[in-house]
C-alpha atoms as a PDB file:
ATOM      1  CA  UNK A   1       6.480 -15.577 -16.212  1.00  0.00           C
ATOM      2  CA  UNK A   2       7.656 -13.325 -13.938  1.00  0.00           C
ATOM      3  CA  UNK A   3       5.412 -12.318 -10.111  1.00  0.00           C
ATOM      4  CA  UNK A   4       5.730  -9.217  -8.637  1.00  0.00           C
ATOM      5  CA  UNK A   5       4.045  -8.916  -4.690  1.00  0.00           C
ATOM      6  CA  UNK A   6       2.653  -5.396  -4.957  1.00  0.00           C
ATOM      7  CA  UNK A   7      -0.554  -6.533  -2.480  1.00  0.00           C
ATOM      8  CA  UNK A   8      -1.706  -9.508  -0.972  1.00  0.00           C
ATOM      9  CA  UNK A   9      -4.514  -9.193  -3.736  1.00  0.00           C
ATOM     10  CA  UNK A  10      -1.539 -10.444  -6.010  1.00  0.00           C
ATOM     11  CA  UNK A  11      -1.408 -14.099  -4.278  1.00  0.00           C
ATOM     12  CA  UNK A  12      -3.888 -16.942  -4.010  1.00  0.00           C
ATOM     13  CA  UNK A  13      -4.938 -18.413  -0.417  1.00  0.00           C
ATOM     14  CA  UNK A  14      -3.096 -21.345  -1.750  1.00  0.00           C
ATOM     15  CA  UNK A  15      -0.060 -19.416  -2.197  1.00  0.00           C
ATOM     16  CA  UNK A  16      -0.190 -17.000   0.888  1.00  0.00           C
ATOM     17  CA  UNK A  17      -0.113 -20.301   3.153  1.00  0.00           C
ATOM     18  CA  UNK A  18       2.612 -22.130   1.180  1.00  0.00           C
ATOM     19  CA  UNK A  19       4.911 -18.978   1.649  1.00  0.00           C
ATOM     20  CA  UNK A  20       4.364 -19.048   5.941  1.00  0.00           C
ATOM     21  CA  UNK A  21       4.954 -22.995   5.721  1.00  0.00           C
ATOM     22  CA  UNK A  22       8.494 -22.064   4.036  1.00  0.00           C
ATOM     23  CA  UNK A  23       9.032 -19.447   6.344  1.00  0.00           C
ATOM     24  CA  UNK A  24       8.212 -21.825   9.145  1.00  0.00           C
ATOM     25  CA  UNK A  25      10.971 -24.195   7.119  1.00  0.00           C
ATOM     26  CA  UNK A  26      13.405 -21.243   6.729  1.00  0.00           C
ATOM     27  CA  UNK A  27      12.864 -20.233  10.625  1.00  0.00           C
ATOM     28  CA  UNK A  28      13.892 -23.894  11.726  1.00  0.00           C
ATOM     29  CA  UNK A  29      16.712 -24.151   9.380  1.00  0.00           C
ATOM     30  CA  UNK A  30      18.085 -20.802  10.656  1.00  0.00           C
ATOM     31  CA  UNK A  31      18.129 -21.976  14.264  1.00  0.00           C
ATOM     32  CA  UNK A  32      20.089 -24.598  13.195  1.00  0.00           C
ATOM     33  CA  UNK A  33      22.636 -22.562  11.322  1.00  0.00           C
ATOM     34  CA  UNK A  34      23.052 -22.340   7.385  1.00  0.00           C
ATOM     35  CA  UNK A  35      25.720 -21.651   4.985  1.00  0.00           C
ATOM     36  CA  UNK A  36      24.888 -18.293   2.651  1.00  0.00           C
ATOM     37  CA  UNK A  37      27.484 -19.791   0.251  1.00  0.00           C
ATOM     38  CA  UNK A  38      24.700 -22.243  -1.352  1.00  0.00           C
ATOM     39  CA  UNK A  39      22.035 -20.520  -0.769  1.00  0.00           C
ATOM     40  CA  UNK A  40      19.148 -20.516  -3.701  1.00  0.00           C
ATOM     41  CA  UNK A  41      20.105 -17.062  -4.547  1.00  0.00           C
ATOM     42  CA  UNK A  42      23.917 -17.295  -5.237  1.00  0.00           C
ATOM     43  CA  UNK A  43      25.071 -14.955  -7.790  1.00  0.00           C
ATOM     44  CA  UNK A  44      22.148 -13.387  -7.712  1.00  0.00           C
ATOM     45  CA  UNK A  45      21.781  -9.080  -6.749  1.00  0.00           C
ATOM     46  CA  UNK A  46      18.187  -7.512  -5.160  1.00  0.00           C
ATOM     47  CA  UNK A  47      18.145  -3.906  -5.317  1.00  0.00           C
ATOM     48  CA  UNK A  48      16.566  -2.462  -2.236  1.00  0.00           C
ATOM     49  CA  UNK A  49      14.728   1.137  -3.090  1.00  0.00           C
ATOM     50  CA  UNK A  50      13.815   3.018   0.276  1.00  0.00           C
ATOM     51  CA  UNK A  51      12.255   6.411  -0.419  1.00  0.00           C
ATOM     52  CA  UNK A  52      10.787   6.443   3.352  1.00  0.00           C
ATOM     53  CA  UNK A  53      13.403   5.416   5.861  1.00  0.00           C
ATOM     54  CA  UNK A  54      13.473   1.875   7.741  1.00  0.00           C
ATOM     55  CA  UNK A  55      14.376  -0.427  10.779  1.00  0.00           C
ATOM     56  CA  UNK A  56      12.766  -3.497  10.277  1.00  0.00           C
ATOM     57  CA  UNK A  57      12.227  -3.468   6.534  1.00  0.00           C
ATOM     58  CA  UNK A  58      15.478  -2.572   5.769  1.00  0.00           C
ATOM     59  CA  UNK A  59      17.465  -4.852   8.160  1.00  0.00           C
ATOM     60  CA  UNK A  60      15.550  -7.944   7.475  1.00  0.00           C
ATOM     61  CA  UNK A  61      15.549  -7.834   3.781  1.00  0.00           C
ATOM     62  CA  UNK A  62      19.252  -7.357   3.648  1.00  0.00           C
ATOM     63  CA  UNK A  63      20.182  -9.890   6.351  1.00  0.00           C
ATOM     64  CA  UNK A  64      17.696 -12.126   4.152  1.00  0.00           C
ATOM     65  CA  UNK A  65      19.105 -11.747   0.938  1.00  0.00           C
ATOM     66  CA  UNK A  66      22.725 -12.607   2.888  1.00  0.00           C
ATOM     67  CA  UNK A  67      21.467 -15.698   4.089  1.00  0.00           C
ATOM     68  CA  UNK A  68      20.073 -17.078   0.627  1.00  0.00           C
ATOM     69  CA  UNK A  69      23.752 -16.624  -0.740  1.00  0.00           C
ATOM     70  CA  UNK A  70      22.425 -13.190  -2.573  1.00  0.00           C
ATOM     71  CA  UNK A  71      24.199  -9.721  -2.229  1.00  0.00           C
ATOM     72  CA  UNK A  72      21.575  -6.858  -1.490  1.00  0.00           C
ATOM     73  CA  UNK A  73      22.427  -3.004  -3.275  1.00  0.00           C
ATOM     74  CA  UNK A  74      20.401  -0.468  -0.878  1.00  0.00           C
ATOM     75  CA  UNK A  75      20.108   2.780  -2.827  1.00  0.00           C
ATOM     76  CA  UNK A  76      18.363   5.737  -1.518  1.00  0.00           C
ATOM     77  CA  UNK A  77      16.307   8.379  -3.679  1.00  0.00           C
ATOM     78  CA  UNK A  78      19.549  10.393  -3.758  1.00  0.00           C
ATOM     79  CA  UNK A  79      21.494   7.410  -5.155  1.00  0.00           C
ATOM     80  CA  UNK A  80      18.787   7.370  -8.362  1.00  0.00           C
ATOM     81  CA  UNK A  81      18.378   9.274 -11.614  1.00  0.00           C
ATOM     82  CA  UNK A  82      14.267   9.616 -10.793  1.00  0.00           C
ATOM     83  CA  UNK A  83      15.098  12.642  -8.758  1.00  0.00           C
ATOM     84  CA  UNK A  84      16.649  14.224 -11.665  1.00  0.00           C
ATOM     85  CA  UNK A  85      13.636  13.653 -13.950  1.00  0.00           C
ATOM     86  CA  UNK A  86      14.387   9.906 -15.328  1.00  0.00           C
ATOM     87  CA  UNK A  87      11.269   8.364 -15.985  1.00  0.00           C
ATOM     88  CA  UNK A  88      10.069   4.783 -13.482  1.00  0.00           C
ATOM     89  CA  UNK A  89       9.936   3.355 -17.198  1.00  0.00           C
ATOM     90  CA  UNK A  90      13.843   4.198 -17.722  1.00  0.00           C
ATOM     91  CA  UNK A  91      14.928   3.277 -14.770  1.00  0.00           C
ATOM     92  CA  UNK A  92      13.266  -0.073 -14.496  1.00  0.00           C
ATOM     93  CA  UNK A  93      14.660  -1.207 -17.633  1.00  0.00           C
ATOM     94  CA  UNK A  94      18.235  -0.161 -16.921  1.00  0.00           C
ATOM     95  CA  UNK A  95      18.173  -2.209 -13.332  1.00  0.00           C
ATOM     96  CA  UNK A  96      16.573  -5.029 -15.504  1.00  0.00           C
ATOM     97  CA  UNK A  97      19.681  -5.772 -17.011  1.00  0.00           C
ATOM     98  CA  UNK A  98      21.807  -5.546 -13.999  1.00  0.00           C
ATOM     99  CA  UNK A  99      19.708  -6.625 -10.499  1.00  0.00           C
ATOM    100  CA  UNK A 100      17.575  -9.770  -9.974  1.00  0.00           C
ATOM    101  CA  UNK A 101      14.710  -7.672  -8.198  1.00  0.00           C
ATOM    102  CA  UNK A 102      13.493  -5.162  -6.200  1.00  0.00           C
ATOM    103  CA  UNK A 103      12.252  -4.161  -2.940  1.00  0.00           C
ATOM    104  CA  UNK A 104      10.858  -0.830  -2.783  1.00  0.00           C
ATOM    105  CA  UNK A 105       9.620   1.496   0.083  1.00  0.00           C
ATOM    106  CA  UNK A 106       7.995   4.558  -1.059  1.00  0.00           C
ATOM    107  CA  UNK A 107       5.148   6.312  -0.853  1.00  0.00           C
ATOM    108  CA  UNK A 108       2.615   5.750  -3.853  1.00  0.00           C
ATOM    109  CA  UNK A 109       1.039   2.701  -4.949  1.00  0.00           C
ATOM    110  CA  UNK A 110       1.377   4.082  -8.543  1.00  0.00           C
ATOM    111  CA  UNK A 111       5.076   4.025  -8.463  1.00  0.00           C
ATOM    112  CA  UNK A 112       5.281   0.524  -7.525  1.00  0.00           C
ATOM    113  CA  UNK A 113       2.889  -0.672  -9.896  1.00  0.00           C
ATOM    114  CA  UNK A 114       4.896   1.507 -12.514  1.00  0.00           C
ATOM    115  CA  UNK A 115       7.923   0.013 -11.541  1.00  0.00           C
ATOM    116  CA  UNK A 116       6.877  -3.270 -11.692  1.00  0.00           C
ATOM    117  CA  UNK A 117       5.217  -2.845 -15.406  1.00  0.00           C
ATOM    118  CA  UNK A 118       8.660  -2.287 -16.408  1.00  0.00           C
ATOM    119  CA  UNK A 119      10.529  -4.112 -15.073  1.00  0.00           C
ATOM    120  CA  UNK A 120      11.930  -7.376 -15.914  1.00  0.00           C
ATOM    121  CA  UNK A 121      12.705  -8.637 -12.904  1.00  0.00           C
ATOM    122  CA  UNK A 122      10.222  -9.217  -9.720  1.00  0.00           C
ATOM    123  CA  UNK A 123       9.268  -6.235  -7.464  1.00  0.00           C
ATOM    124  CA  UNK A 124       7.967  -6.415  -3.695  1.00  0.00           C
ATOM    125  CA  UNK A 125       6.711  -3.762  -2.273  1.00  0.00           C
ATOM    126  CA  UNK A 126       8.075  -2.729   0.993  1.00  0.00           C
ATOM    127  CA  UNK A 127       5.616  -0.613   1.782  1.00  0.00           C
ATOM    128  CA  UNK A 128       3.782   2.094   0.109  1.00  0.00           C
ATOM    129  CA  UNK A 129       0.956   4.811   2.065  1.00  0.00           C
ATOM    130  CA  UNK A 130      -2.061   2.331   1.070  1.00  0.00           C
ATOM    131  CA  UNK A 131      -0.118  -1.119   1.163  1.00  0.00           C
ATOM    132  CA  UNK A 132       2.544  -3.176   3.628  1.00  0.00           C
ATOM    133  CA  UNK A 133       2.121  -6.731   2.466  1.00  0.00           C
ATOM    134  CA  UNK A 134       5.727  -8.009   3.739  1.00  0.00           C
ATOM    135  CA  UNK A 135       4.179  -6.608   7.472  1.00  0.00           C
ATOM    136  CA  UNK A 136       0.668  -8.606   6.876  1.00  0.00           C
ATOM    137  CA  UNK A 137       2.625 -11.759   5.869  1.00  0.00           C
ATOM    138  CA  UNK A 138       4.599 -11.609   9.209  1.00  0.00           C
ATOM    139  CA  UNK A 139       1.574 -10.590  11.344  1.00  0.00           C
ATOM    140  CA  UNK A 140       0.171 -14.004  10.072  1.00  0.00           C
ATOM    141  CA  UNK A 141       2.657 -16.365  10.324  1.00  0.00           C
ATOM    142  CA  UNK A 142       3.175 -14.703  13.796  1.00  0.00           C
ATOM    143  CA  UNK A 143      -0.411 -15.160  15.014  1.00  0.00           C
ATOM    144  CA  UNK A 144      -0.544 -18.744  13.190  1.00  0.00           C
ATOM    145  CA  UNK A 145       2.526 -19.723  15.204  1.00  0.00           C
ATOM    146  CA  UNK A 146       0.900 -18.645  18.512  1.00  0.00           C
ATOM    147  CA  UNK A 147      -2.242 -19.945  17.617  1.00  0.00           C
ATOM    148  CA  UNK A 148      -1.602 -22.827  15.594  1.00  0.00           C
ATOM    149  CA  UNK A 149      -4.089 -21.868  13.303  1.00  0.00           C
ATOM    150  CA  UNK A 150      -5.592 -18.761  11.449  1.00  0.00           C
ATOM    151  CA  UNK A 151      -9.211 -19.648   9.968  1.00  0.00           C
ATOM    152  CA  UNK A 152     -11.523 -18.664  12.751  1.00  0.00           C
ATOM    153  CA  UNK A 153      -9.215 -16.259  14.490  1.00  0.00           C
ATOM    154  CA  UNK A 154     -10.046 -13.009  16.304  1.00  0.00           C
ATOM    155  CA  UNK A 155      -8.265 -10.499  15.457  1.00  0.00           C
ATOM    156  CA  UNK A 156      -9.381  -6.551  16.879  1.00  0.00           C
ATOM    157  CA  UNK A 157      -7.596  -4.394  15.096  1.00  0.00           C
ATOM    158  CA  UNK A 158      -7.521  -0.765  17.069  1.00  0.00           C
ATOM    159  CA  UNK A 159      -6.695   2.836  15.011  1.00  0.00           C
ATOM    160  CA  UNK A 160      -5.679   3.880  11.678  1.00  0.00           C
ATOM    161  CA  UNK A 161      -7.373   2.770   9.300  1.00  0.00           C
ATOM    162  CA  UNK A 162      -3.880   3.179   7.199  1.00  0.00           C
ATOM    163  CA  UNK A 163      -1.670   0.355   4.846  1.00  0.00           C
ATOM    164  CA  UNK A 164      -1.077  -2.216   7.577  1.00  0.00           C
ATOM    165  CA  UNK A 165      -4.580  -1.890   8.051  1.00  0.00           C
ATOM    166  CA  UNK A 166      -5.451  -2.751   4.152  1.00  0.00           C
ATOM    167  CA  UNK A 167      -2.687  -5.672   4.024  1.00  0.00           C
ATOM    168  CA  UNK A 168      -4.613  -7.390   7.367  1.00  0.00           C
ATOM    169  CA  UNK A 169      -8.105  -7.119   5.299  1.00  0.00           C
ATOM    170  CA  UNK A 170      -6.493  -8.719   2.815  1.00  0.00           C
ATOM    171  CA  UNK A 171      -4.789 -11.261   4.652  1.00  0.00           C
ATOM    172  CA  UNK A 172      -8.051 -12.195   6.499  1.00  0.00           C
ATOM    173  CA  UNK A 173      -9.677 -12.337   3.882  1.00  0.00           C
ATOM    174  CA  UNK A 174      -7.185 -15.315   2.159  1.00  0.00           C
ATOM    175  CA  UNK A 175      -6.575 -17.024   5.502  1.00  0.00           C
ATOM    176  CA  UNK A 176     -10.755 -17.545   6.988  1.00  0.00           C
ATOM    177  CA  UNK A 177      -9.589 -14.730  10.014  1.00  0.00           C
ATOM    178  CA  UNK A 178     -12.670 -12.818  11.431  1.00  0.00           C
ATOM    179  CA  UNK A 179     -10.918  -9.405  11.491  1.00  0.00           C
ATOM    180  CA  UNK A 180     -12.840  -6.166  13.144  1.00  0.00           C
ATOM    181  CA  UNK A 181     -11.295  -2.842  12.871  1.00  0.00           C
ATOM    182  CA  UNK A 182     -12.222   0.228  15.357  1.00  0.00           C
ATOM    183  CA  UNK A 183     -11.363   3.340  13.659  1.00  0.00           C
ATOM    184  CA  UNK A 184     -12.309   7.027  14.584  1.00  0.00           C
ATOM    185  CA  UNK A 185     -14.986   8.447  11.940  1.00  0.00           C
ATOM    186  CA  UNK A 186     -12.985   9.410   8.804  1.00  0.00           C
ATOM    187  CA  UNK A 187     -10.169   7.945   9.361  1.00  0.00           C
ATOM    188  CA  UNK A 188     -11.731   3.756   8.065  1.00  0.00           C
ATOM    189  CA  UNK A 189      -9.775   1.368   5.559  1.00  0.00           C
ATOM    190  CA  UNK A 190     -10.725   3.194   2.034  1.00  0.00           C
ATOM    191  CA  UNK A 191     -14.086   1.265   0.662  1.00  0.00           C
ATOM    192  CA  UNK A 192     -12.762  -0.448  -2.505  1.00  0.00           C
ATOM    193  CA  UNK A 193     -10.240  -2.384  -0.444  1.00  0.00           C
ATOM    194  CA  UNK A 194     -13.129  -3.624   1.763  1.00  0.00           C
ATOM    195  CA  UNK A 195     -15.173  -4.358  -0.708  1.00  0.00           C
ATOM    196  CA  UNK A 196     -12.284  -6.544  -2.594  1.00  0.00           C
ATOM    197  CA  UNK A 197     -11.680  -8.187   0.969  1.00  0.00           C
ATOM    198  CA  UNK A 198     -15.346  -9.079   1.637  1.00  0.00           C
ATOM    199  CA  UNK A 199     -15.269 -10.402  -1.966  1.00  0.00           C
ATOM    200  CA  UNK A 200     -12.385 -12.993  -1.620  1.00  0.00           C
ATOM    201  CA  UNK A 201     -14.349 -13.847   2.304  1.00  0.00           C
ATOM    202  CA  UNK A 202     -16.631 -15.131   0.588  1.00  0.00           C
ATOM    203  CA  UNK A 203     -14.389 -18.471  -0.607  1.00  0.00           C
ATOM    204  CA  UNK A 204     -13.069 -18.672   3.081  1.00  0.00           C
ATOM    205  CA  UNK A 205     -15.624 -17.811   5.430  1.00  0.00           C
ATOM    206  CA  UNK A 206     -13.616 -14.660   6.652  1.00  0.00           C
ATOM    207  CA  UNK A 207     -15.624 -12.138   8.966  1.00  0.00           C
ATOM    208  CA  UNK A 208     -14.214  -8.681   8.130  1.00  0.00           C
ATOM    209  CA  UNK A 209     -16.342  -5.324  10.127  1.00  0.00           C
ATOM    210  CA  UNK A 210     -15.618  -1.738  10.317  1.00  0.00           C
ATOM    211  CA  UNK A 211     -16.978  -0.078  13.358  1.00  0.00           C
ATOM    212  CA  UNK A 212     -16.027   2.629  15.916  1.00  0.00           C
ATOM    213  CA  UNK A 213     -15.768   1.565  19.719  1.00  0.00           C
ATOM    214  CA  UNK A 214     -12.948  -0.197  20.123  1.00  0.00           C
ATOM    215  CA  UNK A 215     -14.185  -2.204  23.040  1.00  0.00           C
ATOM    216  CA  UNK A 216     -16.616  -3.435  20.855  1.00  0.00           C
ATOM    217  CA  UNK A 217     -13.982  -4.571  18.182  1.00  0.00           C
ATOM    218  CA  UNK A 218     -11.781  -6.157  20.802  1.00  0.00           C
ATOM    219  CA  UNK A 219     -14.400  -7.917  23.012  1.00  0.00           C
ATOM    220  CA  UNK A 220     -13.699 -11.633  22.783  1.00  0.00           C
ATOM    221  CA  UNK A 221     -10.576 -11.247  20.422  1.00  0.00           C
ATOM    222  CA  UNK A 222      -7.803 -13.876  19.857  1.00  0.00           C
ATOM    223  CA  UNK A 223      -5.437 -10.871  18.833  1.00  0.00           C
ATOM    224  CA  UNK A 224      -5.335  -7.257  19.624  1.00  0.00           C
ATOM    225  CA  UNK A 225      -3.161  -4.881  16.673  1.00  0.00           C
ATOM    226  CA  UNK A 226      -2.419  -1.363  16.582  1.00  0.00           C
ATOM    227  CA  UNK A 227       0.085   0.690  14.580  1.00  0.00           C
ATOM    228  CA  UNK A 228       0.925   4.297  15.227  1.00  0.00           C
ATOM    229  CA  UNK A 229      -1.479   7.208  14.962  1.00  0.00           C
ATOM    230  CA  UNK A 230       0.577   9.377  12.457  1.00  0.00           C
ATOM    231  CA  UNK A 231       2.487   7.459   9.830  1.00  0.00           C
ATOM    232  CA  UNK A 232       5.511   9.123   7.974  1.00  0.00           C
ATOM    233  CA  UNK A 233       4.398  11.617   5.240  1.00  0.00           C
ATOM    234  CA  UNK A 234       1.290  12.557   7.894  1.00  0.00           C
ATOM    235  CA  UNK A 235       3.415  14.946  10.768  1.00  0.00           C
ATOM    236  CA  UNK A 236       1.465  18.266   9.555  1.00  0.00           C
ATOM    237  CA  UNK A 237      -1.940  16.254  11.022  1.00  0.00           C
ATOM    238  CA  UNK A 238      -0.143  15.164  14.115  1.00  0.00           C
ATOM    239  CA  UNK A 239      -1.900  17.306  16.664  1.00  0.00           C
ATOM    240  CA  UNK A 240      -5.359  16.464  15.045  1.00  0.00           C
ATOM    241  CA  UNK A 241      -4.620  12.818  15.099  1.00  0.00           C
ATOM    242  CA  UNK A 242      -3.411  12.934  18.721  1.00  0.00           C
ATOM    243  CA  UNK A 243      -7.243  14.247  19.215  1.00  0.00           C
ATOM    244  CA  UNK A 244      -9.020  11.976  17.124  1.00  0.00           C
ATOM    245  CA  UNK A 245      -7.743   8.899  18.378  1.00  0.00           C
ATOM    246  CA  UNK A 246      -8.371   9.553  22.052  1.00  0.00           C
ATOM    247  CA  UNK A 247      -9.916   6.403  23.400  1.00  0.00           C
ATOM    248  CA  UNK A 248      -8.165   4.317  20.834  1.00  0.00           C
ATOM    249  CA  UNK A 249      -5.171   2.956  23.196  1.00  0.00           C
ATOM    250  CA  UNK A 250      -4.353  -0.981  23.274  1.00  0.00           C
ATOM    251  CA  UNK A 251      -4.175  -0.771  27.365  1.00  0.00           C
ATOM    252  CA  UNK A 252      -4.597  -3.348  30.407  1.00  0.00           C
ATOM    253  CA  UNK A 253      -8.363  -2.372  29.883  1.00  0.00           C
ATOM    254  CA  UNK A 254      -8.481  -2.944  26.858  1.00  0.00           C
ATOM    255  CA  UNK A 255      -6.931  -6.418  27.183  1.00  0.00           C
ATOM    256  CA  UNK A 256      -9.315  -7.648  29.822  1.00  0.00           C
ATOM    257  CA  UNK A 257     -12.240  -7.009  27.215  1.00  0.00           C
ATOM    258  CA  UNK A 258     -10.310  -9.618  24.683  1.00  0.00           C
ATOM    259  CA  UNK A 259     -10.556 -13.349  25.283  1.00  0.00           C
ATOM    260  CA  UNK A 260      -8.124 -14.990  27.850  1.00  0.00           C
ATOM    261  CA  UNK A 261      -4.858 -15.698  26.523  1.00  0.00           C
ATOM    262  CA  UNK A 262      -5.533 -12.873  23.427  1.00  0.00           C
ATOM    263  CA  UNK A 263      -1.959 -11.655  22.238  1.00  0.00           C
ATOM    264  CA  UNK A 264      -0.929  -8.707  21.375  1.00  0.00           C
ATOM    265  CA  UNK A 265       0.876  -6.886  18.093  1.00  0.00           C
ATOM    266  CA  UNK A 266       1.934  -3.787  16.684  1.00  0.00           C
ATOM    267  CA  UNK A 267       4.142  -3.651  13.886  1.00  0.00           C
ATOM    268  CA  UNK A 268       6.779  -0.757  15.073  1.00  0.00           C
ATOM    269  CA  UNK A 269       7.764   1.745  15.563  1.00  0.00           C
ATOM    270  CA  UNK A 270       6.298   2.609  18.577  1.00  0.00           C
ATOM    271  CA  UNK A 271       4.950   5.422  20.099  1.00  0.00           C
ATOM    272  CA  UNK A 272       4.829   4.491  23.870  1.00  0.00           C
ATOM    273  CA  UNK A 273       1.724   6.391  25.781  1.00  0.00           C
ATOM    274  CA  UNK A 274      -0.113   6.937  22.411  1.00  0.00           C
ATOM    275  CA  UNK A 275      -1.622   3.722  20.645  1.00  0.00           C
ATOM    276  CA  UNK A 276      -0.357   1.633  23.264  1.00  0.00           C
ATOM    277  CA  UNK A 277       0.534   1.553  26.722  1.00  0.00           C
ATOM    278  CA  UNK A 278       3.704   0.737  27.827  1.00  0.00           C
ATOM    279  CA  UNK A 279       2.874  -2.226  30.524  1.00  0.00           C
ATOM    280  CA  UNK A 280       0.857  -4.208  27.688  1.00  0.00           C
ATOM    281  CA  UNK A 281       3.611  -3.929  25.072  1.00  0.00           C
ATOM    282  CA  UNK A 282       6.370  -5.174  27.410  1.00  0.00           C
ATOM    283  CA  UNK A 283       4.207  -7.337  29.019  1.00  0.00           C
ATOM    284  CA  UNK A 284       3.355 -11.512  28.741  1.00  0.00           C
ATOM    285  CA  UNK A 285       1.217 -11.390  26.458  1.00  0.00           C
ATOM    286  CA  UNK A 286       2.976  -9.119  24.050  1.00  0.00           C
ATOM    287  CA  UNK A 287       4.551 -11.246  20.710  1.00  0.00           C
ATOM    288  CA  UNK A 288       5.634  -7.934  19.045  1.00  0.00           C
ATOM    289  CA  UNK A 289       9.506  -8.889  19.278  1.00  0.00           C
ATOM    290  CA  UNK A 290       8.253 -12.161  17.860  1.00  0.00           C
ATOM    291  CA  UNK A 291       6.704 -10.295  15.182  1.00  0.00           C
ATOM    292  CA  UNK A 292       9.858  -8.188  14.106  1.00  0.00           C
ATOM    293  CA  UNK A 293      11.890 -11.116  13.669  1.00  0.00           C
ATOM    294  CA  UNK A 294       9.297 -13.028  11.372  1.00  0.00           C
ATOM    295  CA  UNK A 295       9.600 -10.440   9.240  1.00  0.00           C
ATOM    296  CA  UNK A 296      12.765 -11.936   8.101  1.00  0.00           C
ATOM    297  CA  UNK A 297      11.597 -15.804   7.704  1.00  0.00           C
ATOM    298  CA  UNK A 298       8.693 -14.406   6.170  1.00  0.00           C
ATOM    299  CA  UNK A 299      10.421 -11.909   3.799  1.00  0.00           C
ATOM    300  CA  UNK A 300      13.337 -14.526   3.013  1.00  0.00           C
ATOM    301  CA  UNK A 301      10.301 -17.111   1.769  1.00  0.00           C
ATOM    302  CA  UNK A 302       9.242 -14.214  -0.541  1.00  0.00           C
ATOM    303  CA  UNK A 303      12.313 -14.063  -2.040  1.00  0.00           C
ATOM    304  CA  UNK A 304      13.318 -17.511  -2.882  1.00  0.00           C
ATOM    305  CA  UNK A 305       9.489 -17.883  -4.662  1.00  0.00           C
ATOM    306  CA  UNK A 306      10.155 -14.648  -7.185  1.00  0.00           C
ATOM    307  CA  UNK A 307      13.778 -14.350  -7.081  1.00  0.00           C
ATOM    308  CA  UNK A 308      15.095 -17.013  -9.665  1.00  0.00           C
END
């Protein structure tokens, strides 16, 4: 039967763990170079859907399919019949009988999930507004790689209470990580993916809080995250944002309140002087480079387990 990774809510803890011990495998193998020619997905085509635009997501899937012996197809919305009024339905079963999978980025969960119901072949979602599952998968693997571990972590997690935000809870959740967010009033995680977090905390211990002070959140933390203020699809609430989220910087200050040796992530892009200061993203204890290129082991073990 066929797996699609739509959320982290779609794998067990069992699962989520044996995919960033392969990408730990995958990482070491790389480093000592590997032939694409027999890779585990020879002869095989992923289709790469990008309705939002992409560094990161883009680049590392494709590289990754290369590297398991696959060929990745990237097609923009321009390069699909769905602008033009075919249905998700239509299309998924007419890729079904050419590609191997999917990988979309877009902007509703519904589509996805549409897509995937459809579809014959696996979908991963590369990021919709309420999910980014391939980004919490990396996040972990990166923090489990600094840390050696991730039941009992820290983690403070500083700002928008957007769809990195959602894939940590879930990803705390699975992995026994005591995750607090500091948001800005209105602007928390949405309350039925809390509420499914706190549910699946229960079988690992998993701390998960909401709260608003970010000094609070970050005092004593293993990890300090942030992500930008305004993602894409939100520029019309820019100035309001830039407001709202006052106070809400990842800055030396910030640091000293988080425990000694505390690391720090953001999952890019950037905005320099905003969420986070400059000196504390290029500085030592910074592992967001680290995290960029883990996106790739990560994404490359999420392949070879639904591509077949």
């Amino acid at each position: 039967m066929k797996r699609d990774l739509l959320t982290l809510a779609d794998v067990s803890a069992g699962e989520l763990l044996a995919l960033l011990d392969r990408a730990a495998a995958l990482k070491r193998d790389l480093a000592k170079g590997i032939d694409p020619s027999v890779g585990p997905l020879r002869g095989k085509s992923v289709g790469l859907i990008f309705h939002k635009p992409s560094t990161r997501t883009r680049i590392s899937f494709e590289v990754g399919v290369y590297q398991l012996g696959g060929q990745a197809i990237y097609l923009t919305a321009a390069d699909l019949q769905l602008g033009r009024g075919e249905t998700v339905a239509d299309t998924a079963r007419v890729l079904s009988r050419y590609l191997h999978g999917i990988v979309i980025r877009t902007f509703d969960q519904d589509l996805v999930e549409d897509l995937a119901r459809h579809a014959a072949f696996p979908v991963i979602n590369g990021l919709t507004d309420l999910h980014h599952p391939c980004q919490a998968l990396a996040d972990l693997f990166t923090i489990r790689e600094r840390k050696g571990t991730l039941q009992g972590v820290r983690m403070a997690y500083v700002g928008d209470g957007n769809n990195v935000a959602h894939s940590l809870l879930e990803g705390a959740a699975l992995t026994g990580m005591h995750l607090t967010l500091a948001c800005p009033p209105g602007y928390e995680p949405r309350p039925e993916v809390i509420l499914r977090a706190r549910e699946r905390a229960k079988a690992t211990g998993a701390r998960l809080a909401v709260l608003e002070d970010p000094r609070e959140a970050a005092k004593g933390a293993d990890v300090l995250y942030t992500d930008v203020w305004t993602s894409m699809g939100q520029e019309a609430e820019t100035e309001v944002r830039l407001r709202a989220f006052q106070g809400y910087q990842i800055n030396s200050s910030l640091l000293r309140v988080a425990a000694p040796g505390a690391i720090v992530m953001h999952c890019l892009p950037a905005h320099r002087g905003e969420e986070i200061a400059a000196e504390v993203m290029d500085g030592p204890q910074s592992v967001v480079w680290d995290q960029a290129e883990n996106r790739l082991h990560v994404q490359k073990a999420v392949l070879e387990w639904l591509v077949r």
